[in-house]
Structure formats: C-alpha cells, structure tokens
Protein backbone atom coordinates (compact mmCIF):
# COMPACT_ATOMS: atom_id res chain seq x y z
CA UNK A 1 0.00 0.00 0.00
CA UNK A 2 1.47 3.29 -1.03
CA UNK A 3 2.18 5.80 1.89
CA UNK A 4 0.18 9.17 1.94
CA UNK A 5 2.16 11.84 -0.59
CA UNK A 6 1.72 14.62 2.75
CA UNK A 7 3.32 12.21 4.84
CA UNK A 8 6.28 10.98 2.36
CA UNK A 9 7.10 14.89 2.34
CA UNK A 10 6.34 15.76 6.20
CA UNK A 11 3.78 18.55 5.37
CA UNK A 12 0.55 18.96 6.66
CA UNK A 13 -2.46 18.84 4.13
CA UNK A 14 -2.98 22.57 4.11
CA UNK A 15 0.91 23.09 3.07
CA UNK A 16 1.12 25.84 0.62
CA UNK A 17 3.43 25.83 -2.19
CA UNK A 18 6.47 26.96 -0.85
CA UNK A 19 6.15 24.55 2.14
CA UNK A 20 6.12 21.71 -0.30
CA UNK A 21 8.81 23.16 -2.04
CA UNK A 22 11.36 23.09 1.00
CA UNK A 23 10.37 20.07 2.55
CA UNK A 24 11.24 18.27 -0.85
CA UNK A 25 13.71 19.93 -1.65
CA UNK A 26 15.78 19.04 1.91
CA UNK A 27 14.66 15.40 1.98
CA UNK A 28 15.65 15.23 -1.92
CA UNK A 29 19.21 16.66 -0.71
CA UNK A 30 18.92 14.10 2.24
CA UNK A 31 18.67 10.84 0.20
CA UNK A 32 19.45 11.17 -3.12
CA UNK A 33 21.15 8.25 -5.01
CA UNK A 34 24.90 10.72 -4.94
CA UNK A 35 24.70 11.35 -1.62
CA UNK A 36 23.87 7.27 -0.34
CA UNK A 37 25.71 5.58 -2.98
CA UNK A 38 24.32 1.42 -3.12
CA UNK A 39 21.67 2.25 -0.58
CA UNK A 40 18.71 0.51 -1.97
CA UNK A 41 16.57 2.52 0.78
CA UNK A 42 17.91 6.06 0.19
CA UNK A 43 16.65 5.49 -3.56
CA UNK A 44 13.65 4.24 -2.76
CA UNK A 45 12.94 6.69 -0.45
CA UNK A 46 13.84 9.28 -3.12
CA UNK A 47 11.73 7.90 -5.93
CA UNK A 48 9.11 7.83 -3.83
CA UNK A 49 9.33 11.96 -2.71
CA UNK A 50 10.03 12.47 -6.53
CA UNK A 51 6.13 10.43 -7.03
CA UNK A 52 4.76 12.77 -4.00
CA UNK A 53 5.83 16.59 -4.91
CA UNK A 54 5.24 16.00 -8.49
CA UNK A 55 1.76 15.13 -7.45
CA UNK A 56 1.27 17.60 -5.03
CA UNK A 57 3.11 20.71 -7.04
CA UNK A 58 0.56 20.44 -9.33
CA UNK A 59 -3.02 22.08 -8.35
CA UNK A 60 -4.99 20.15 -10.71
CA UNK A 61 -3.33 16.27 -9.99
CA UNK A 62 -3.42 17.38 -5.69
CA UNK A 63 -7.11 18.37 -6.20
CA UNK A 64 -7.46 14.86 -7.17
CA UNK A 65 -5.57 13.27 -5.42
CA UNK A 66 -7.24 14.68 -1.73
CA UNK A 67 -10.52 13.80 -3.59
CA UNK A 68 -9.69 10.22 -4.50
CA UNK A 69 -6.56 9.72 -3.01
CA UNK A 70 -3.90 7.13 -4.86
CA UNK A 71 -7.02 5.83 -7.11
CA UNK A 72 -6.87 9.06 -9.11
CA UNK A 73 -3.63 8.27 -11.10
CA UNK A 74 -4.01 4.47 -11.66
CA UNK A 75 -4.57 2.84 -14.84
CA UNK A 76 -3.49 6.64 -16.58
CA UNK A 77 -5.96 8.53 -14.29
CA UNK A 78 -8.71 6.93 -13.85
CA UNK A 79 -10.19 8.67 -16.81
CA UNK A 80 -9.50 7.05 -20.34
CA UNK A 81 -7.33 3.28 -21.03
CA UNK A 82 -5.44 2.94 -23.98
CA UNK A 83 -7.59 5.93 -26.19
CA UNK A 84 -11.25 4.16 -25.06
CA UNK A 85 -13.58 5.47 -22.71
CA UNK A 86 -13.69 4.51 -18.64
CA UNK A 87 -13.93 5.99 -15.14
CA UNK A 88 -14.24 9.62 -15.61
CA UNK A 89 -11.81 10.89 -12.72
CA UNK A 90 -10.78 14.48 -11.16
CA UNK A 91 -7.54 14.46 -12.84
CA UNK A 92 -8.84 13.60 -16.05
CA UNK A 93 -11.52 16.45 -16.35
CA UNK A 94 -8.58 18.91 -15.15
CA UNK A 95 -6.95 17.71 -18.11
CA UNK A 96 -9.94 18.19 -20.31
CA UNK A 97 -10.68 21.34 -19.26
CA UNK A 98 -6.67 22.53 -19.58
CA UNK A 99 -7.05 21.47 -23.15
CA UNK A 100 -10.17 23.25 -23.95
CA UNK A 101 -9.87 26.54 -21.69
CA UNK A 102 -5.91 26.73 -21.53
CA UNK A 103 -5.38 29.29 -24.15
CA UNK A 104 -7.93 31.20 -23.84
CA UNK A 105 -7.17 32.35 -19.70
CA UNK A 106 -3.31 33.17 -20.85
CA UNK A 107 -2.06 29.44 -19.60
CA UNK A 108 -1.06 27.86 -23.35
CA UNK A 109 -2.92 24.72 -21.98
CA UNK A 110 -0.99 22.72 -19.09
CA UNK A 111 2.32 21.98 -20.82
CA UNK A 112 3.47 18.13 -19.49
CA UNK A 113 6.77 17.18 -18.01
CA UNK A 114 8.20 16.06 -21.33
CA UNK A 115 8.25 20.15 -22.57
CA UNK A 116 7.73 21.74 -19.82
CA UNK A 117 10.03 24.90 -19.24
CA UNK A 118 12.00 24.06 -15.73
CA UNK A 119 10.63 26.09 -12.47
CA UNK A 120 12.12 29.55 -11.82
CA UNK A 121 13.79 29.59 -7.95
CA UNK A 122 14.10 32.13 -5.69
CA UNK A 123 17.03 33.17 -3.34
CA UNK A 124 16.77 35.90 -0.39
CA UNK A 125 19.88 37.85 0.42
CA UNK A 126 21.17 40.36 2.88
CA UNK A 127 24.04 42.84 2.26
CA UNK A 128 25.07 45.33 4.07
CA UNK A 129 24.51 49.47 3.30
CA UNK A 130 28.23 49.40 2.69
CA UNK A 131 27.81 46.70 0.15
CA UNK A 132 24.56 48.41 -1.28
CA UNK A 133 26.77 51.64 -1.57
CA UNK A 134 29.79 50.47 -3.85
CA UNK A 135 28.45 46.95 -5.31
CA UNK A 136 30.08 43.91 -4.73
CA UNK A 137 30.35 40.51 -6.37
CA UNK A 138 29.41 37.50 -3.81
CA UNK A 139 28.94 33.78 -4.20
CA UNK A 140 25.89 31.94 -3.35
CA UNK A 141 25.23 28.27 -3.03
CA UNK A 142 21.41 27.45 -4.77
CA UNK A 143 19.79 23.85 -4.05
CA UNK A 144 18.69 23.43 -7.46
CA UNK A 145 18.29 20.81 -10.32
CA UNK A 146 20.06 20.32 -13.15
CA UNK A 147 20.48 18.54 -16.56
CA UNK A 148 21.41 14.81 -15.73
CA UNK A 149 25.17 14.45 -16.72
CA UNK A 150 25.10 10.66 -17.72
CA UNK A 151 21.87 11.49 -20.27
CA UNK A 152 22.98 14.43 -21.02
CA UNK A 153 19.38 15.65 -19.93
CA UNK A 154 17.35 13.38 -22.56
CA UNK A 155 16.19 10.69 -19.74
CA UNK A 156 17.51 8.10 -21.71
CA UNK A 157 20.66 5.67 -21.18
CA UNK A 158 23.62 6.83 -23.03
CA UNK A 159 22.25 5.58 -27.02
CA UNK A 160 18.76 5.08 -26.33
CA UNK A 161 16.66 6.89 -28.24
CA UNK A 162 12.97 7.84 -27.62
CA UNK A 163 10.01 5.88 -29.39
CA UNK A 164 6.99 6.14 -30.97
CA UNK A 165 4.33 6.89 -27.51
CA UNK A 166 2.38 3.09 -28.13
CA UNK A 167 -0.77 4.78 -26.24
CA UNK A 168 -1.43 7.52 -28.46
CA UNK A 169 0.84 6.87 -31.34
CA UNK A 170 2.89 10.07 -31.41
CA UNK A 171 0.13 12.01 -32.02
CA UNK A 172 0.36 13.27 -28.19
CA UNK A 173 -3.42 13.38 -27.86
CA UNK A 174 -5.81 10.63 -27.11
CA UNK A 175 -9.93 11.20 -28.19
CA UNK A 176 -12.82 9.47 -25.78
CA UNK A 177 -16.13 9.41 -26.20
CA UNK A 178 -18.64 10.75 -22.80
CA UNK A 179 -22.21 10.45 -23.84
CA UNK A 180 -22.64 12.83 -27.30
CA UNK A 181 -19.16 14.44 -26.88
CA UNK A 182 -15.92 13.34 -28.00
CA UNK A 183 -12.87 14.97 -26.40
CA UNK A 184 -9.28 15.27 -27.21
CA UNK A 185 -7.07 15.46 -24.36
CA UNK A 186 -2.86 15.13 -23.81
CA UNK A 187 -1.96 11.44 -23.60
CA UNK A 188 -1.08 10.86 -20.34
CA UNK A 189 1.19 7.84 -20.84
CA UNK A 190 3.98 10.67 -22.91
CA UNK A 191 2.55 13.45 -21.18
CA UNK A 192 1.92 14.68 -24.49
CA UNK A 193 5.20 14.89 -26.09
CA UNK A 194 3.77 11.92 -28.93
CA UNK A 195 7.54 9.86 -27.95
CA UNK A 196 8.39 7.90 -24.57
CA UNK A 197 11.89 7.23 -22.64
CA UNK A 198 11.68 2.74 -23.51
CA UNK A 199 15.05 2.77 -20.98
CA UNK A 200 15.25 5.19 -18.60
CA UNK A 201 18.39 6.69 -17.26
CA UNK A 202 19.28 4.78 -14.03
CA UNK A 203 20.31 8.11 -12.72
CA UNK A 204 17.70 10.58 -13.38
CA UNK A 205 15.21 7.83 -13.68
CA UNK A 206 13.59 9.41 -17.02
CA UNK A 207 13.34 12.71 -15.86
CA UNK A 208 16.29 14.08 -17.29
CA UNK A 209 17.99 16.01 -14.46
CA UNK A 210 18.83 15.56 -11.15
CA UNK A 211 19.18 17.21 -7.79
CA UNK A 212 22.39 19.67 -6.82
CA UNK A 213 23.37 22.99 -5.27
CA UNK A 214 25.02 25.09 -7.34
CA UNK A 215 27.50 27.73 -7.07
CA UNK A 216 26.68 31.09 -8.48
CA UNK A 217 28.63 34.26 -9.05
CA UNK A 218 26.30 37.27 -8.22
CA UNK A 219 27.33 41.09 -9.18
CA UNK A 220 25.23 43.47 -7.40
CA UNK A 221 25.61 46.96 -8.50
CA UNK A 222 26.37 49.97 -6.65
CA UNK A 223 23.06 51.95 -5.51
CA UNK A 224 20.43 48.73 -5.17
CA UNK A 225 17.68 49.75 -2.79
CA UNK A 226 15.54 47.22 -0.66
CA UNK A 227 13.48 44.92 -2.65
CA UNK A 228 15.83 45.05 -5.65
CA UNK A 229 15.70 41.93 -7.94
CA UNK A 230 18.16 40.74 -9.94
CA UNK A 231 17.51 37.84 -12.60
CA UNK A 232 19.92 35.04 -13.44
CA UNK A 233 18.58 33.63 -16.71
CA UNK A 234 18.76 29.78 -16.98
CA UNK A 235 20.10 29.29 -13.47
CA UNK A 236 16.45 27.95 -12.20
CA UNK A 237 15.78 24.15 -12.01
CA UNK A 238 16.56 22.26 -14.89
CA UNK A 239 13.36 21.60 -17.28
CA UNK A 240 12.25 17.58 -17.99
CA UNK A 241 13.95 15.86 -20.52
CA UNK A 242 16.16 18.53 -21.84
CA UNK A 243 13.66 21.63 -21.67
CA UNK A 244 15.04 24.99 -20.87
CA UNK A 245 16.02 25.84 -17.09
CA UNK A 246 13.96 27.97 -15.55
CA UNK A 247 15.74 31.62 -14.59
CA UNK A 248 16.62 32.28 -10.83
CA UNK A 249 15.51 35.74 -9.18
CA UNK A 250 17.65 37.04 -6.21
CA UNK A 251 15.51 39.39 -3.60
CA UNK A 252 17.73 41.57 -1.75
CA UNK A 253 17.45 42.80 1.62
CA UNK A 254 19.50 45.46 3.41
CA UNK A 255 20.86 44.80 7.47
CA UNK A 256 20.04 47.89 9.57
CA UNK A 257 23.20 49.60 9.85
CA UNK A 258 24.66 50.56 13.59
CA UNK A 259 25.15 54.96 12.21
CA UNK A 260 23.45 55.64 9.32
CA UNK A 261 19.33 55.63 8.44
CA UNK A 262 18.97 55.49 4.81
CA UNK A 263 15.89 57.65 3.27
CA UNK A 264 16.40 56.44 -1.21
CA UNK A 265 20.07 58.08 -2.11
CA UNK A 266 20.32 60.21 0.88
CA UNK A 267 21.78 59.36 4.46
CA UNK A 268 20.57 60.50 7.83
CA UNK A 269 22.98 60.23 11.31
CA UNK A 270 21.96 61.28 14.28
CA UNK A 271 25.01 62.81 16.45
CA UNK A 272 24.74 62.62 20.08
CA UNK A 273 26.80 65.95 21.85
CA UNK A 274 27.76 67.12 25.34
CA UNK A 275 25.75 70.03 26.60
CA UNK A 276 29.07 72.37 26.69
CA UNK A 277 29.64 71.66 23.43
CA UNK A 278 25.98 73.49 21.97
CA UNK A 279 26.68 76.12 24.25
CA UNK A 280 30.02 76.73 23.32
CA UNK A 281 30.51 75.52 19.72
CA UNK A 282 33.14 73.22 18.18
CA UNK A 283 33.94 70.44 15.61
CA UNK A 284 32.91 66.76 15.43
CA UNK A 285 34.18 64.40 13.34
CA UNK A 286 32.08 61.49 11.83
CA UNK A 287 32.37 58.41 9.46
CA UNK A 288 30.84 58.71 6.26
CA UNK A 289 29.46 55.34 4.22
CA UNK A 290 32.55 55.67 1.70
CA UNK A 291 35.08 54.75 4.46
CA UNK A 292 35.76 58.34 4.69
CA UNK A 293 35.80 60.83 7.65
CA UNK A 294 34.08 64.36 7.86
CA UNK A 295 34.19 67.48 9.79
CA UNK A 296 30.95 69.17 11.12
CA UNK A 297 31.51 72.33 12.72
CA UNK A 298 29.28 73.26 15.24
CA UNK A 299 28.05 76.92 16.33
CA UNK A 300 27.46 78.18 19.84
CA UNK A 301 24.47 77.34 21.17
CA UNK A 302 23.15 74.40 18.65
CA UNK A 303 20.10 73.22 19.32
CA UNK A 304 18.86 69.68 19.08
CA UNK A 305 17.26 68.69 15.76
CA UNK A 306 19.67 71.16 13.89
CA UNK A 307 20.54 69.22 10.70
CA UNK A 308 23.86 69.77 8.84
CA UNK A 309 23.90 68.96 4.92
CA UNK A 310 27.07 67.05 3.54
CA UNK A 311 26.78 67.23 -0.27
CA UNK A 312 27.55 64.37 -2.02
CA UNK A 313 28.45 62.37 0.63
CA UNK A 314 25.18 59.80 0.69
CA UNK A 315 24.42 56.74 -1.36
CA UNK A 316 25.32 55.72 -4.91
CA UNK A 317 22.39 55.90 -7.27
CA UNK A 318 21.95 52.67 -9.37
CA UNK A 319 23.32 53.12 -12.72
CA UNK A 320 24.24 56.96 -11.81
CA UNK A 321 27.70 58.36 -11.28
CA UNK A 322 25.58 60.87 -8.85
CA UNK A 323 25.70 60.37 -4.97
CA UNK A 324 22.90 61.59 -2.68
CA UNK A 325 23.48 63.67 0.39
CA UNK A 326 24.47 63.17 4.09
CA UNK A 327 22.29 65.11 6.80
CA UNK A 328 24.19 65.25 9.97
CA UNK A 329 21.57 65.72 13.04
CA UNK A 330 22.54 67.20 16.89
CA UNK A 331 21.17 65.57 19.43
CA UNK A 332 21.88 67.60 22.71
CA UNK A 333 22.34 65.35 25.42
CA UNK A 334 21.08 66.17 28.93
CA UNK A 335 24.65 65.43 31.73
CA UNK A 336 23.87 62.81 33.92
CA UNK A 337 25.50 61.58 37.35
CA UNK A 338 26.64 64.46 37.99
CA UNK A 339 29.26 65.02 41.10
CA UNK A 340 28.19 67.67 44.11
CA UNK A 341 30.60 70.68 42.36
CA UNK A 342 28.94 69.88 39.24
CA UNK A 343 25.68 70.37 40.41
CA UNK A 344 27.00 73.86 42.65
CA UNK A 345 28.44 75.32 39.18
CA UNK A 346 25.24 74.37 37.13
CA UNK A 347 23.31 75.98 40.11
CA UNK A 348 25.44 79.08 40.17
CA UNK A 349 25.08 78.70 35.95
CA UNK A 350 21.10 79.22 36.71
CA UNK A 351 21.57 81.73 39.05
CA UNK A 352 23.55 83.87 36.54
CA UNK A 353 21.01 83.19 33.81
CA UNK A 354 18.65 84.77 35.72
CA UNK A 355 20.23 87.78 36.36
CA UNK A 356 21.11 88.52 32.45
CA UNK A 357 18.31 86.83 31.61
CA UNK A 358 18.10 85.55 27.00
CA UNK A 359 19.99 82.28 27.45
CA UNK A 360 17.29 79.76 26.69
CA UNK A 361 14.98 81.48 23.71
CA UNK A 362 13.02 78.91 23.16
CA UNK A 363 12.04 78.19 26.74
CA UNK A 364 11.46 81.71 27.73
CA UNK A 365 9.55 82.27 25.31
CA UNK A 366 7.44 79.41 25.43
CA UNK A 367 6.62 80.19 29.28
CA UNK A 368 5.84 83.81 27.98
CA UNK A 369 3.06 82.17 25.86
CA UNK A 370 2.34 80.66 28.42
CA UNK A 371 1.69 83.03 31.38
CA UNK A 372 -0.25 85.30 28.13
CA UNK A 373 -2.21 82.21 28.25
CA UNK A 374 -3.38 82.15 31.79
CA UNK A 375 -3.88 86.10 32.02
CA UNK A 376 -6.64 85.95 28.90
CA UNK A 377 -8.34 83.07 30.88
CA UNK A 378 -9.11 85.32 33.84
CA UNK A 379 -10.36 88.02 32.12
C-alpha cells in the first residue's frame, strides 16, 4: 500500500506551495542516489518523494488526489485506457478542461513534463549598506536541479533513443467518447510529447535532471535599494527531458546599519553631543558610508534637531555616477551623574542666567506664551 504523498514529504495537508517546495527539496538533498551511494533505501525513499511533490506541485493532480486519493492516477488517471472510454476521474476532467480553456485564460494549456520549461527559484539575500553603496560581487550556493550528466538531460541511457508513444501513437493526444461528446485530451502515458523514454536513465530515472546545489557568481551593483531583484537567466531548475532551465531571481534585503538611516540616495545620522559643546561651539568628526571621515563644525548654542547637509556624501544611485546627500543631526544630550561641584556650578550657571536673563529662547519664550495664556483666561 502506497504511503500518503503529505506524509512521504512531512507537510501537513494545508501546506502551501512553498512549504512543499522546502520540505522536498531538503529530503531530496537528504537521500538522493549521490549522496547514499548502493543504498537501496535512500533510492527508494527518493523515488518515492520524486512520485509525492510531483503530485502535489501540481493544483490540478493534488485536487485529485485529496478527492480520490492514490485511485486518481491508476490505470493513466482513472479517466480514459489505452484511447477508449472509462472511469471519468478528477484528474482527467482537469486535463480536459486545460485542453479546452488553456489558451484562452493566458495558460497555453498545461504543458506536461516532457516540454515543460523548468521552475524559476528564488534566493533571499542580505548585504550590508556598505555593500549596497559600492556593489560587490558575492557567491551563493542554490539547491537546485540540473540537466542529468550521464543522459545528457534526454532521460535516456547513453544511445537510447525515444520511441513512438504506443498509447497515443505520437500524435500526443488521445480522443474518448462521454455520452454525445468526443474529447481530445494530452496522452497521459507521454505526457503529451507523442515519444516515450523505452530505458530510462538509471540516474535521473527518465526525468532528465537531477538534484544539486550550485554555485553562483552574483554582481550586485552599486546603488540597489531594498526589494531590488536581480535575474539570473537559466540558473532555475533544470526543465524535464532537456527543456530549458527555468531563470533564478535574487531578492535583496539590506541589514540595519549601527550609524546611518537610509531615506532612497540620501543618508541620515543622528550625532549625540555634550551640553558644553551646543553652548560653546566646536567640531565633530564622523564616518561617512565611503570609508571616509568628515568634519561638522558646530556653532554656539546648537540646538537639538539642527541638521547639517554634507553634499555628495550619501548613497550611490543605481546606474548613476551621482551620490545623494548626508544630513548630519545634533542631538543635545542632557549630563547625567553628575558630582556635588557639578551640580554647585550648574546651580550658580542658573543663578547667573537669571540675572542677564536671554539664554534659553526657546524656553522663555514658550513660558511667555504661556503666562499670556493664563492672564486671557481670567479676564
């Protein structure tokens, strides 16, 4: 009795798509015939995931098979034997209705394994602002699949060359009769490619490529933003039986960096300075995202939120020789555990404040408002 398709991959029914997608693709890794060389089991266990996720990648072939279960796909589906009329099955009217609807909703009709185009992947990477500033070239490792060495992709042993499909006679469409309508559908037996693999490659079992992680140079350019893709054409899985690969899109993400807050091609950095050094006025030095250093010179009695502009000195624009600004912002900080003579000088500070009186603007004149406030109320 043939084990549950959910179970061989260790999903729950529910799994989505990319669920399925992991969990074969890390028990695929796990036991394929390279990795367990004469173990019997390990291939067996692999031919058996290979049976699953093709099933259950498909919509149409998983809707049948949670409706009927294993019963859907025997004797060809259920649906037709050999070109004549029988059981009329889920997976057959899915089929039927790819055949006779396909073109017209923008799907070509299902295309089967023989000529179908190989899946495009996805990979998710994070690089650093610095890296998203000057572009860098970086190597990535891809669980993929790829054309089967020993067929050279055909599915075939070395020599043997595909025949004549017996069901449907290379025509790669069988007709069957249901009450007053006959309907043409894609054989199922050569998945409609009219020719059949009569020895398979012990390798790739027929399909034509097998599982391996590849190694991938990636350039990213100077300037890419969050979200930026970048397409590697032909580096996706390897299509059956010597279709084209599929192409592989790279998402990038950018790491929160520990100084600077990007905002598109400019730079924001918030600079933290002693009380004495508003008041008084000064220089600080800061990094910049080039490796670089700059000098922001301070006046007496800056304020926090006062922004400094450093042209030129932000991010790389993506296929720009332009740069984007830095904004330097103060933030005055407020002395803490402060010492007994500290506390006597600030407090002999105040008292000489109040005596000349104009050294805090903004808070005088916000108490001003203030006390205007409370005098119009009691009138």
């Amino acid at each position: 009795m043939k084990r549950d398709y959910y179970e061989t991959l260790g999903v729950e029914k529910g799994a989505d798509a990319d669920t399925l997608k992991k969990a074969y693709r890390k028990l695929a890794m796990q036991f394929h015939p390279d990795r367990n060389p004469g173990n019997t089991e390990a291939e067996s266990k692999f031919k058996e995931l290979n049976e699953a996720y093709d099933v259950l990648k498909d919509d149409q072939k998983r809707a049948a098979y949670d409706r009927f279960g294993h019963a859907a796909f025997e004797n060809g589906g259920g649906g037709f034997r050999n070109g004549q009329a029988g059981g009329f099955s889920a997976s057959g009217f899915a089929d039927i209705f790819d055949e006779m609807f396909g073109d017209f909703m923008g799907g070509g009709g299902r295309r089967g394994p023989g000529r179908g185009r190989g899946s495009d992947l996805r990979f998710n990477m994070e690089i650093s602002l610095e890296d998203a500033f000057a572009g860098k070239q970086s190597t990535i490792r891809v669980p993929s699949s790829v054309a089967c060495e020993d067929c050279d992709g055909t599915g075939g042993e070395k020599g043997a060359k595909p025949i004549t499909c017996p069901a449907c006679h290379g025509h790669g469409k069988v007709r069957a009769t249901q009450g007053f309508f006959t309907i043409e559908r894609s054989c199922q037996h050569c998945s409609g490619a009219g020719k059949v693999i009569e020895k398979p490659c012990k390798t790739c079992h027929g399909s034509g490529r097998t599982a391996k992680e590849k190694t991938l140079q990636v350039n990213i350019p100077a300037g890419v933003e969050e979200g930026t893709r970048i397409r590697l054409a032909g580096e996706g899985e390897a299509g059956m039986l010597g279709a084209p690969a599929g192409d592989l899109y790279i998402f990038l993400s950018i790491k929160p960096h520990r100084l600077f807050e990007r905002d598109g091609a400019n730079i924001h950095c918030h600079v933290p300075i002693a009380m004495t050094n508003a008041a008084l006025g000064g220089q600080v030095e800061i990094p910049t995202i080039d490796g670089g250093r700059a000098k922001v010179t301070i006046p007496a009695g800056a304020q926090t939120g006062q922004q400094f502009r450093l042209k030129g000195k932000g991010m790389s624009v993506l296929r720009s020789s332009a740069r984007g600004d830095m904004y330097v912002e103060l933030v005055v900080e407020t002395p803490v555990n402060l010492s007994k003579k500290q506390k006597d000088l600030l407090a002999q500070f105040e008292a000489e404040g109040k005596k000349h009186g104009n050294h805090s603007p903004q808070s005088e004149g916000f108490f001003a408002r203030v006390k205007e406030f409370f005098d119009s109320s009691r009138d």
